[in-house]
N, C-alpha and C. Protein backbone atom coordinates (compact mmCIF):
# COMPACT_ATOMS: atom_id res chain seq x y z
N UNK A 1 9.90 34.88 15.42
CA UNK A 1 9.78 33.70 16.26
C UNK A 1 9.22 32.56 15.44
N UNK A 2 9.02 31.22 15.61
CA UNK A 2 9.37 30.33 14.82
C UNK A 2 7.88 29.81 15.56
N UNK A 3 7.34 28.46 14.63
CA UNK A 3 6.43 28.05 15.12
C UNK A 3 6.47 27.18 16.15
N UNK A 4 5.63 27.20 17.13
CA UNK A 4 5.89 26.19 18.07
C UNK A 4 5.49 24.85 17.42
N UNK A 5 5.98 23.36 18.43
CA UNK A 5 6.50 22.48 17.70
C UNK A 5 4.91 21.51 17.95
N UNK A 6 4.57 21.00 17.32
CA UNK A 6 3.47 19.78 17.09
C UNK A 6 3.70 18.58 17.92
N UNK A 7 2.99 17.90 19.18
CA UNK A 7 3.22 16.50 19.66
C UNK A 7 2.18 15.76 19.06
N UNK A 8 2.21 14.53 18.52
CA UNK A 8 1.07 13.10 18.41
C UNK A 8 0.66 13.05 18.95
N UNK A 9 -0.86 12.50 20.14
CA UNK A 9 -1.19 11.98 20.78
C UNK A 9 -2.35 10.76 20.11
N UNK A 10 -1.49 9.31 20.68
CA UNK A 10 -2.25 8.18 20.17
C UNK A 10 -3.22 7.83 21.23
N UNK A 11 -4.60 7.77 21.25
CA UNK A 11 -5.49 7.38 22.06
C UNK A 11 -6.41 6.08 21.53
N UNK A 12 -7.30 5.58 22.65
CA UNK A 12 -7.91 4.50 22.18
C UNK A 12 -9.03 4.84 22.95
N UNK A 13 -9.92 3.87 22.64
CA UNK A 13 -11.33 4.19 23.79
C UNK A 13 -12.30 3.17 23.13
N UNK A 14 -13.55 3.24 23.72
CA UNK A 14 -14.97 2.92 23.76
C UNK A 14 -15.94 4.39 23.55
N UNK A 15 -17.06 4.17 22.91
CA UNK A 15 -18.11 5.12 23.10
C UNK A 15 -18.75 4.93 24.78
N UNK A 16 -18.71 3.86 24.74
CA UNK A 16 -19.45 3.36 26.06
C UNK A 16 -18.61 3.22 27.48
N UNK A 17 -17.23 3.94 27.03
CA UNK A 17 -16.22 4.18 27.89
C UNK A 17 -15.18 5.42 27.92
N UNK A 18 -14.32 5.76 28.80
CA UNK A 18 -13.39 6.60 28.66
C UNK A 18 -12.12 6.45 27.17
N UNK A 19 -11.47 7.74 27.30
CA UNK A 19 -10.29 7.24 26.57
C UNK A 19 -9.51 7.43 27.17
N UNK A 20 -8.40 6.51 26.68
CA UNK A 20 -6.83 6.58 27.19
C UNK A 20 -6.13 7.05 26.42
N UNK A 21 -5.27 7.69 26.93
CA UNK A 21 -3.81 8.08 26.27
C UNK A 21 -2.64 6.91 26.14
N UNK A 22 -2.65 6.62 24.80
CA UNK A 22 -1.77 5.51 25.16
C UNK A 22 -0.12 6.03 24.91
N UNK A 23 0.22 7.27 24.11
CA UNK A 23 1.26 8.02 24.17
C UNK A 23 1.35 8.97 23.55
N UNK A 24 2.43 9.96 23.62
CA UNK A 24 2.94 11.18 22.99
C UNK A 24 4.16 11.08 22.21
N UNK A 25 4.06 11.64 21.10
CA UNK A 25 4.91 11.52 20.10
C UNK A 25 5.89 12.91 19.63
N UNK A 26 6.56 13.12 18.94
CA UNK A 26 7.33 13.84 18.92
C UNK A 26 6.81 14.12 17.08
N UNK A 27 6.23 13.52 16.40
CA UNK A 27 6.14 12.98 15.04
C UNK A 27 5.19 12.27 15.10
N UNK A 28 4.58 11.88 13.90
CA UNK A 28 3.91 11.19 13.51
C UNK A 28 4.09 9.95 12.74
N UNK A 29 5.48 9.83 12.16
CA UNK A 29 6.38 8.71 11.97
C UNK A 29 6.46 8.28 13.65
N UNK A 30 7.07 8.88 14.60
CA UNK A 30 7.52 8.17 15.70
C UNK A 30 6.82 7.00 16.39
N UNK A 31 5.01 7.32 16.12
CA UNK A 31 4.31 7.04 16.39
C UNK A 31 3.42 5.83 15.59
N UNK A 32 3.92 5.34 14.03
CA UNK A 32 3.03 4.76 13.62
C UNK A 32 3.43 3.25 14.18
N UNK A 33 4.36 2.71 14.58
CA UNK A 33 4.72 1.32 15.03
C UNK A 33 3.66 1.24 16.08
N UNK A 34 3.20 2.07 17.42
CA UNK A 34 2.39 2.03 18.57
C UNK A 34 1.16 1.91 17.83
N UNK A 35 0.07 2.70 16.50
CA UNK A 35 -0.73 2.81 15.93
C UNK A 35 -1.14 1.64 15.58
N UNK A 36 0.14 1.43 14.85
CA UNK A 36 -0.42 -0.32 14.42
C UNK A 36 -0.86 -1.26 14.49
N UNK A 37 -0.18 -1.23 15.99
CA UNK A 37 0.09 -2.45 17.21
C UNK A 37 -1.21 -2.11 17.71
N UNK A 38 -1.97 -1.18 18.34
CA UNK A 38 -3.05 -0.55 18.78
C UNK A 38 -4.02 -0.85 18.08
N UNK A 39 -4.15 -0.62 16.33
CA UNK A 39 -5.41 -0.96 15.68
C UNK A 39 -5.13 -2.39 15.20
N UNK A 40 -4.00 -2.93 15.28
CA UNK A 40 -4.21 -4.42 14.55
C UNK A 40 -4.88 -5.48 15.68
N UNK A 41 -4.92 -5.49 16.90
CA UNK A 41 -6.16 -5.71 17.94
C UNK A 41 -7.48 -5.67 17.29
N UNK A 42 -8.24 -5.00 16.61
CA UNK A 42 -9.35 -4.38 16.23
C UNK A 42 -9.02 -5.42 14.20
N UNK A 43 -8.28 -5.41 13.66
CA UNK A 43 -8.20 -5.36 12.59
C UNK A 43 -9.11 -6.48 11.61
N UNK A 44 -9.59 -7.18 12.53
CA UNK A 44 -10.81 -7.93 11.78
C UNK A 44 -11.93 -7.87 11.97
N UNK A 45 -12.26 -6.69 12.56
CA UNK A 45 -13.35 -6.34 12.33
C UNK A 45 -13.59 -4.25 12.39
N UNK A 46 -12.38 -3.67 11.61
CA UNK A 46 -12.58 -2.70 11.33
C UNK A 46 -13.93 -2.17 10.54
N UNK A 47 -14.58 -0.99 11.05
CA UNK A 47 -15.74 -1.14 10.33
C UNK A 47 -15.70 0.64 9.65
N UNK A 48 -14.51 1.57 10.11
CA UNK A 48 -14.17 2.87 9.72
C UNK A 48 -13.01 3.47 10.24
N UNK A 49 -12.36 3.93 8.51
CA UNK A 49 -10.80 4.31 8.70
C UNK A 49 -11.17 5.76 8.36
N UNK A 50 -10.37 6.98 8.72
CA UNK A 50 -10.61 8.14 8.89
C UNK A 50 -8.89 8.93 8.62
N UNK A 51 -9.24 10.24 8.03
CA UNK A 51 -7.89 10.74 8.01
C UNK A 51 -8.26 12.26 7.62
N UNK A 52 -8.48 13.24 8.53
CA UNK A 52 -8.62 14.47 8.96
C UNK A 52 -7.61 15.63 7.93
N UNK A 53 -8.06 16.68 7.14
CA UNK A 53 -7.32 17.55 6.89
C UNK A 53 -6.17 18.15 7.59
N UNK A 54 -6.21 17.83 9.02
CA UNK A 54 -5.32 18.22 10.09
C UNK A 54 -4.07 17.49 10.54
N UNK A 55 -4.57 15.94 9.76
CA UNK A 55 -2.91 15.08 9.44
C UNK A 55 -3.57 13.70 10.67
N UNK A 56 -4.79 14.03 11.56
CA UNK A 56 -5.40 13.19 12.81
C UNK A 56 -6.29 11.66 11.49
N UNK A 57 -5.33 10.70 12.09
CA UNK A 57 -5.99 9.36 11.70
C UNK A 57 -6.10 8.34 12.33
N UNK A 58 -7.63 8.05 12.14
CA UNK A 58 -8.06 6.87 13.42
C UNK A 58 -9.04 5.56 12.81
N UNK A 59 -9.05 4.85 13.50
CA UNK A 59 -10.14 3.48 13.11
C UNK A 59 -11.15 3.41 14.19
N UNK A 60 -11.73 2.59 13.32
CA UNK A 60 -13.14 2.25 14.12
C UNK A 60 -13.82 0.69 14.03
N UNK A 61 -14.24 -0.05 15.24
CA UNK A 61 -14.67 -1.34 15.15
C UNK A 61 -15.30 -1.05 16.29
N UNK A 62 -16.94 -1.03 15.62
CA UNK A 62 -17.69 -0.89 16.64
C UNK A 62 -17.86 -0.10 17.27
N UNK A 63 -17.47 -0.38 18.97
CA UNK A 63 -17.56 0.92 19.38
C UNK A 63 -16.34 1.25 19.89
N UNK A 64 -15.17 0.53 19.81
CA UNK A 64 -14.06 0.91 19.72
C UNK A 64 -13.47 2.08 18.95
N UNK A 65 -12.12 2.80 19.19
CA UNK A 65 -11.66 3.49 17.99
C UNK A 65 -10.46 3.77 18.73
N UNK A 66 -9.44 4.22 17.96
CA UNK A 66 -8.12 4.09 18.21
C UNK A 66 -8.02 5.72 17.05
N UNK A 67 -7.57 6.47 17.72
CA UNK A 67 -6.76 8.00 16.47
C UNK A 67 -5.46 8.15 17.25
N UNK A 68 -5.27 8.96 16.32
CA UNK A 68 -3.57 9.62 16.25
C UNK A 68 -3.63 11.32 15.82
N UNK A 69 -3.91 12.16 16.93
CA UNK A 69 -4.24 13.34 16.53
C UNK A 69 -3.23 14.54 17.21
N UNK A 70 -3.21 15.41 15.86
CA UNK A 70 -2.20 16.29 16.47
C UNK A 70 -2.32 17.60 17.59
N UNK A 71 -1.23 17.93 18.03
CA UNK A 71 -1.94 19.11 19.02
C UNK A 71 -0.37 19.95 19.23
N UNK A 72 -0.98 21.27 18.86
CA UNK A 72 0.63 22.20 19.08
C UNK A 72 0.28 22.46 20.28
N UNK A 73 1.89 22.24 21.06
CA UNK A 73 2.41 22.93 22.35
C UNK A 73 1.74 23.94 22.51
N UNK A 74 1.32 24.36 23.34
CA UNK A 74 0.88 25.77 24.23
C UNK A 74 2.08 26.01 25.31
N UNK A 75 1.78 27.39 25.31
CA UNK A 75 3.02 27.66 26.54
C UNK A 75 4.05 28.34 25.92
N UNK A 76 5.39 28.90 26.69
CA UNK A 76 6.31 29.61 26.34
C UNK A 76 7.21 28.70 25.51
N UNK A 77 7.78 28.82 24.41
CA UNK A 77 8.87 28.63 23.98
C UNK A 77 10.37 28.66 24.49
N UNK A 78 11.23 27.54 25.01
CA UNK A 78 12.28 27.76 25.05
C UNK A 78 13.00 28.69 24.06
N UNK A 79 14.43 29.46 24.71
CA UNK A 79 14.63 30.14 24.09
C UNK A 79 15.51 29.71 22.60
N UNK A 80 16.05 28.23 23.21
CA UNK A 80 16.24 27.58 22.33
C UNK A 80 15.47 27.46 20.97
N UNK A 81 14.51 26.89 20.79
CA UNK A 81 13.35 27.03 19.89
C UNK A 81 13.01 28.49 19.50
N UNK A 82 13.07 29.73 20.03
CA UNK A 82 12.19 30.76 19.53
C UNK A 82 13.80 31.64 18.51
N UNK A 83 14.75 30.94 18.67
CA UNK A 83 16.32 31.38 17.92
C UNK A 83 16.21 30.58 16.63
N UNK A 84 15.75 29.59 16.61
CA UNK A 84 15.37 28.57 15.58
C UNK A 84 16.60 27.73 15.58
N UNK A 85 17.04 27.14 16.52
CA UNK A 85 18.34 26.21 16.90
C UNK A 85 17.56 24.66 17.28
C-alpha cells in the first residue's frame, strides 16, 4: 500500500487571537501564490521567518504570524490510491 497523500494548510492568526484557516492545498507549490499574498500584508514589518524540518514555513510580525504546514490525510484510502493509480 502506498503512502497516504500530504494536504498544505495555510493559516494566519494573532497570539492574542484565534487562527484561521485560510486554505488547503494539494502541494505546497499550489499554495505559495496565497502565502505570499498573506505575508506580504505583514512584510514591513516582519520580525521572524521560520522553516521546519517537516517542509512547515511561516512569518512573524509581532504578534501576527502566517505558516504553511503540512498534515497527512488520516482515514481510509481510496482504492484508487492504495493500487498506486
Amino acid at each position: 500500500m502506498s503512502a497516504l497523500p500530504t494536504v498544505w494548510i495555510l493559516t494566519r492568526g494573532a497570539d492574542d487571537m484565534g487562527t484561521v484557516i485560510v486554505g488547503v492545498y494539494a502541494s505546497k507549490a499550489d499554495a505559495r501564490p496565497d502565502f505570499e499574498d498573506t505575508a506580504g500584508v505583514h512584510a514591513t514589518r516582519l520580525t521572524h521567518q521560520w522553516q521546519d524540518p517537516d517542509g512547515e514555513i511561516g512569518c512573524r510580525a509581532d504578534l501576527d504570524y502566517i505558516a504553511l504546514t503540512p498534515y497527512p490525510v488520516q482515514g481510509q484510502a481510496p482504492r484508487e490510491l492504495e493500487a498506486g493509480r
